[in-house]
Protein backbone atom coordinates (compact mmCIF):
# COMPACT_ATOMS: atom_id res chain seq x y z
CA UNK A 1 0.00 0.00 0.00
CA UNK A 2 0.97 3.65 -0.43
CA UNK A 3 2.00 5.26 2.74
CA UNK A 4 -0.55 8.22 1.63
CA UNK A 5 -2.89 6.01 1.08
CA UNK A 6 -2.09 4.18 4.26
CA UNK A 7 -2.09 7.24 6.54
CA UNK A 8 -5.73 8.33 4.52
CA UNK A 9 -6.97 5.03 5.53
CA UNK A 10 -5.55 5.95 9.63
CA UNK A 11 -7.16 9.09 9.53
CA UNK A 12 -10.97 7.75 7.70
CA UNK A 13 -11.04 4.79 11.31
CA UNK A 14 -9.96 7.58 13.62
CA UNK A 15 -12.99 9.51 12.24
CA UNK A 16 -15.57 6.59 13.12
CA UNK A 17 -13.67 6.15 16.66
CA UNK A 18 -14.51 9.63 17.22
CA UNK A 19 -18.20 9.07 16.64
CA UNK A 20 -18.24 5.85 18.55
CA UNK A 21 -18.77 8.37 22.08
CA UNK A 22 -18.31 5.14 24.28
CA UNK A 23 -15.26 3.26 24.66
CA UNK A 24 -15.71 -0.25 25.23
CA UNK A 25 -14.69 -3.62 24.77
CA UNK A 26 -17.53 -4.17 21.95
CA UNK A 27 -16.63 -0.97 20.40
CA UNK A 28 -13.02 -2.03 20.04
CA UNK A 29 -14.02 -5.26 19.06
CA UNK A 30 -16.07 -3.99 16.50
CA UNK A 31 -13.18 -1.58 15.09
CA UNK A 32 -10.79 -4.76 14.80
CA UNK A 33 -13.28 -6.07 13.05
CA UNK A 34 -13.79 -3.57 10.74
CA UNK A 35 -10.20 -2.87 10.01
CA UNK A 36 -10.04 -6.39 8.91
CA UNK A 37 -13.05 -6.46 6.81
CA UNK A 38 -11.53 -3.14 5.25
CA UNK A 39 -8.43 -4.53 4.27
CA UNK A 40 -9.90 -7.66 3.06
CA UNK A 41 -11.30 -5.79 0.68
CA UNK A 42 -8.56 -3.78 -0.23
CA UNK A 43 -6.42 -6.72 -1.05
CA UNK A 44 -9.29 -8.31 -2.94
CA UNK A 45 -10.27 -5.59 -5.05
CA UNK A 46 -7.35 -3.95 -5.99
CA UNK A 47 -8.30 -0.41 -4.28
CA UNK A 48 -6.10 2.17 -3.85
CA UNK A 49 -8.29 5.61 -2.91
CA UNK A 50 -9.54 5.84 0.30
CA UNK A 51 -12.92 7.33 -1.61
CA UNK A 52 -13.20 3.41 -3.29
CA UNK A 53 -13.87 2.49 0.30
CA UNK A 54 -15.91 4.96 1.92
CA UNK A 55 -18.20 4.49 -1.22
CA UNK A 56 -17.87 0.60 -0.15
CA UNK A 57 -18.75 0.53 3.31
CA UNK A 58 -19.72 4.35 3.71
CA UNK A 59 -19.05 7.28 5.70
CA UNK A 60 -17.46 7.40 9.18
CA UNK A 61 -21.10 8.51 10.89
CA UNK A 62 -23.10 6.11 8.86
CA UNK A 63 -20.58 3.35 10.58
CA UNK A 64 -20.68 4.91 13.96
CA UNK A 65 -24.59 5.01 13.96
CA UNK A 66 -25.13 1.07 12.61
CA UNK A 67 -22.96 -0.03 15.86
CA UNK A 68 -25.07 1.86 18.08
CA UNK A 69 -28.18 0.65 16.90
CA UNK A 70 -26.28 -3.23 17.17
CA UNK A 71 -24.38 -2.43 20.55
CA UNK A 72 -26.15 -3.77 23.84
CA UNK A 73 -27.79 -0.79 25.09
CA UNK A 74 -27.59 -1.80 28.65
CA UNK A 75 -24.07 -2.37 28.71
CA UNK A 76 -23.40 1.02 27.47
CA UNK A 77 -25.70 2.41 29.77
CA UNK A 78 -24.05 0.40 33.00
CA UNK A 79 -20.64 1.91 31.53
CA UNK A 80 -21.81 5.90 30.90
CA UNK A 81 -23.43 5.54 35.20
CA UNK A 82 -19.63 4.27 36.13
CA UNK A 83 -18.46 7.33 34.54
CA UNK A 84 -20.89 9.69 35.98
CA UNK A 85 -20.39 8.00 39.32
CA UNK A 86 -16.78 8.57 39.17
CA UNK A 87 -17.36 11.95 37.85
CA UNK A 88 -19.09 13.14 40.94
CA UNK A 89 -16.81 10.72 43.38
CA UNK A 90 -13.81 13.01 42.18
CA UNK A 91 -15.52 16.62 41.95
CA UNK A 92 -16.95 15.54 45.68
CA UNK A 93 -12.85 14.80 46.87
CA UNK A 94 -12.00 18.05 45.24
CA UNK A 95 -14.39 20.22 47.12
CA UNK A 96 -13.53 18.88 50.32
CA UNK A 97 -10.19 19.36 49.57
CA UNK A 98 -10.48 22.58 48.32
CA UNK A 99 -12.60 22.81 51.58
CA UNK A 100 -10.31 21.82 53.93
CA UNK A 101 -7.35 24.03 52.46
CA UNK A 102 -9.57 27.52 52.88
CA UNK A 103 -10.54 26.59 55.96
CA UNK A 104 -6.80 25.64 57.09
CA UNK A 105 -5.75 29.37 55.12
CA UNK A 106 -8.29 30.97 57.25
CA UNK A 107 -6.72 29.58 60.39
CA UNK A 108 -2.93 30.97 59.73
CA UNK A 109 -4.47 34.43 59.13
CA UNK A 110 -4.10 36.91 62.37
CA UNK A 111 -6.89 37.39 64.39
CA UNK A 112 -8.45 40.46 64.71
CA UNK A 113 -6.28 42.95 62.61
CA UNK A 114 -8.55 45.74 64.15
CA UNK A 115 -8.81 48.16 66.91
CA UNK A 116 -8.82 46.20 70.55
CA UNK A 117 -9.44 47.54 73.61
CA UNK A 118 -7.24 46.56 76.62
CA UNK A 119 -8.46 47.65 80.49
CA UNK A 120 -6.22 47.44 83.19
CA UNK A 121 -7.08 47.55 86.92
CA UNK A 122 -5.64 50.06 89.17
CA UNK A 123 -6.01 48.74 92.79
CA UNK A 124 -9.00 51.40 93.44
CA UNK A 125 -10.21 51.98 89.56
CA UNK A 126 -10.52 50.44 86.13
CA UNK A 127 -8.87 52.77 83.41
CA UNK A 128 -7.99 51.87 79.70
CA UNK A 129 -4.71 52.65 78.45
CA UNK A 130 -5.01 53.89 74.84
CA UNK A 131 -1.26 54.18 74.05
CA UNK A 132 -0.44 50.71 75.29
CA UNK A 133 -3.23 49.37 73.00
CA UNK A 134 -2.21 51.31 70.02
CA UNK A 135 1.76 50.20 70.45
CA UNK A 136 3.13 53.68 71.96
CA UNK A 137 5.21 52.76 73.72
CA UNK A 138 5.90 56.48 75.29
């Protein structure tokens, strides 16, 4: 084969994988599968465009859509939950992480930062020293 023609023929299954949207074992069965029936007839007919086989066995979405209509539905269904269930498992982990690291950010900030108010007890009467507060040390 011509490496052209070869790398055409690479690019024209990586277009059906891309409409196959779930990744399973019966999807990459069924893309061995095809491969091989492609070839076959390649070698048997002589074909050398990559049009000669689309024409054949047809376009990459008319391929993608005949093994969804033959794939087991349930399967594919139990597979997409899995995902979505391992989807939310991991964006769950994140925000309590994410959580956890505000809260711990909060907790090295000072406290306070404002004006405080200190009182200090003569023996006879209670007084608040102003300078002492604000850090005059005069």
């Amino acid at each position: 084969m011509d490496k052209s023609f070869e790398r055409a023929l690479k690019k024209y299954y990586k277009e059906i994988r891309s409409f196959l949207i779930v990744r399973t074992r019966e999807s990459q069965k069924f893309m061995a599968e095809f491969c091989s029936s492609v070839e076959d007839y390649i070698e048997a007919n002589k074909i050398q465009t990559v049009d000669a086989v689309k024409e054949h066995f047809g376009a990459p979405e008319e391929i993608a859509k005949a093994f969804l209509e033959t794939a087991q539905l349930g399967y594919i269904r139990k597979r997409v939950r899995i995902k979505n269930t391992i989807l939310i498992i991991m964006l769950a982990a994140f925000l309590s992480w994410f959580t956890y690291l505000t809260i711990a950010f909060i907790g090295t900030l000072p406290n306070g930062g404002g004006y405080g108010v200190e009182t200090i007890m003569d023996s006879a009467e209670t007084t608040t020293d102003e300078n002492f507060v604000i850090g005059d040390t005069a």
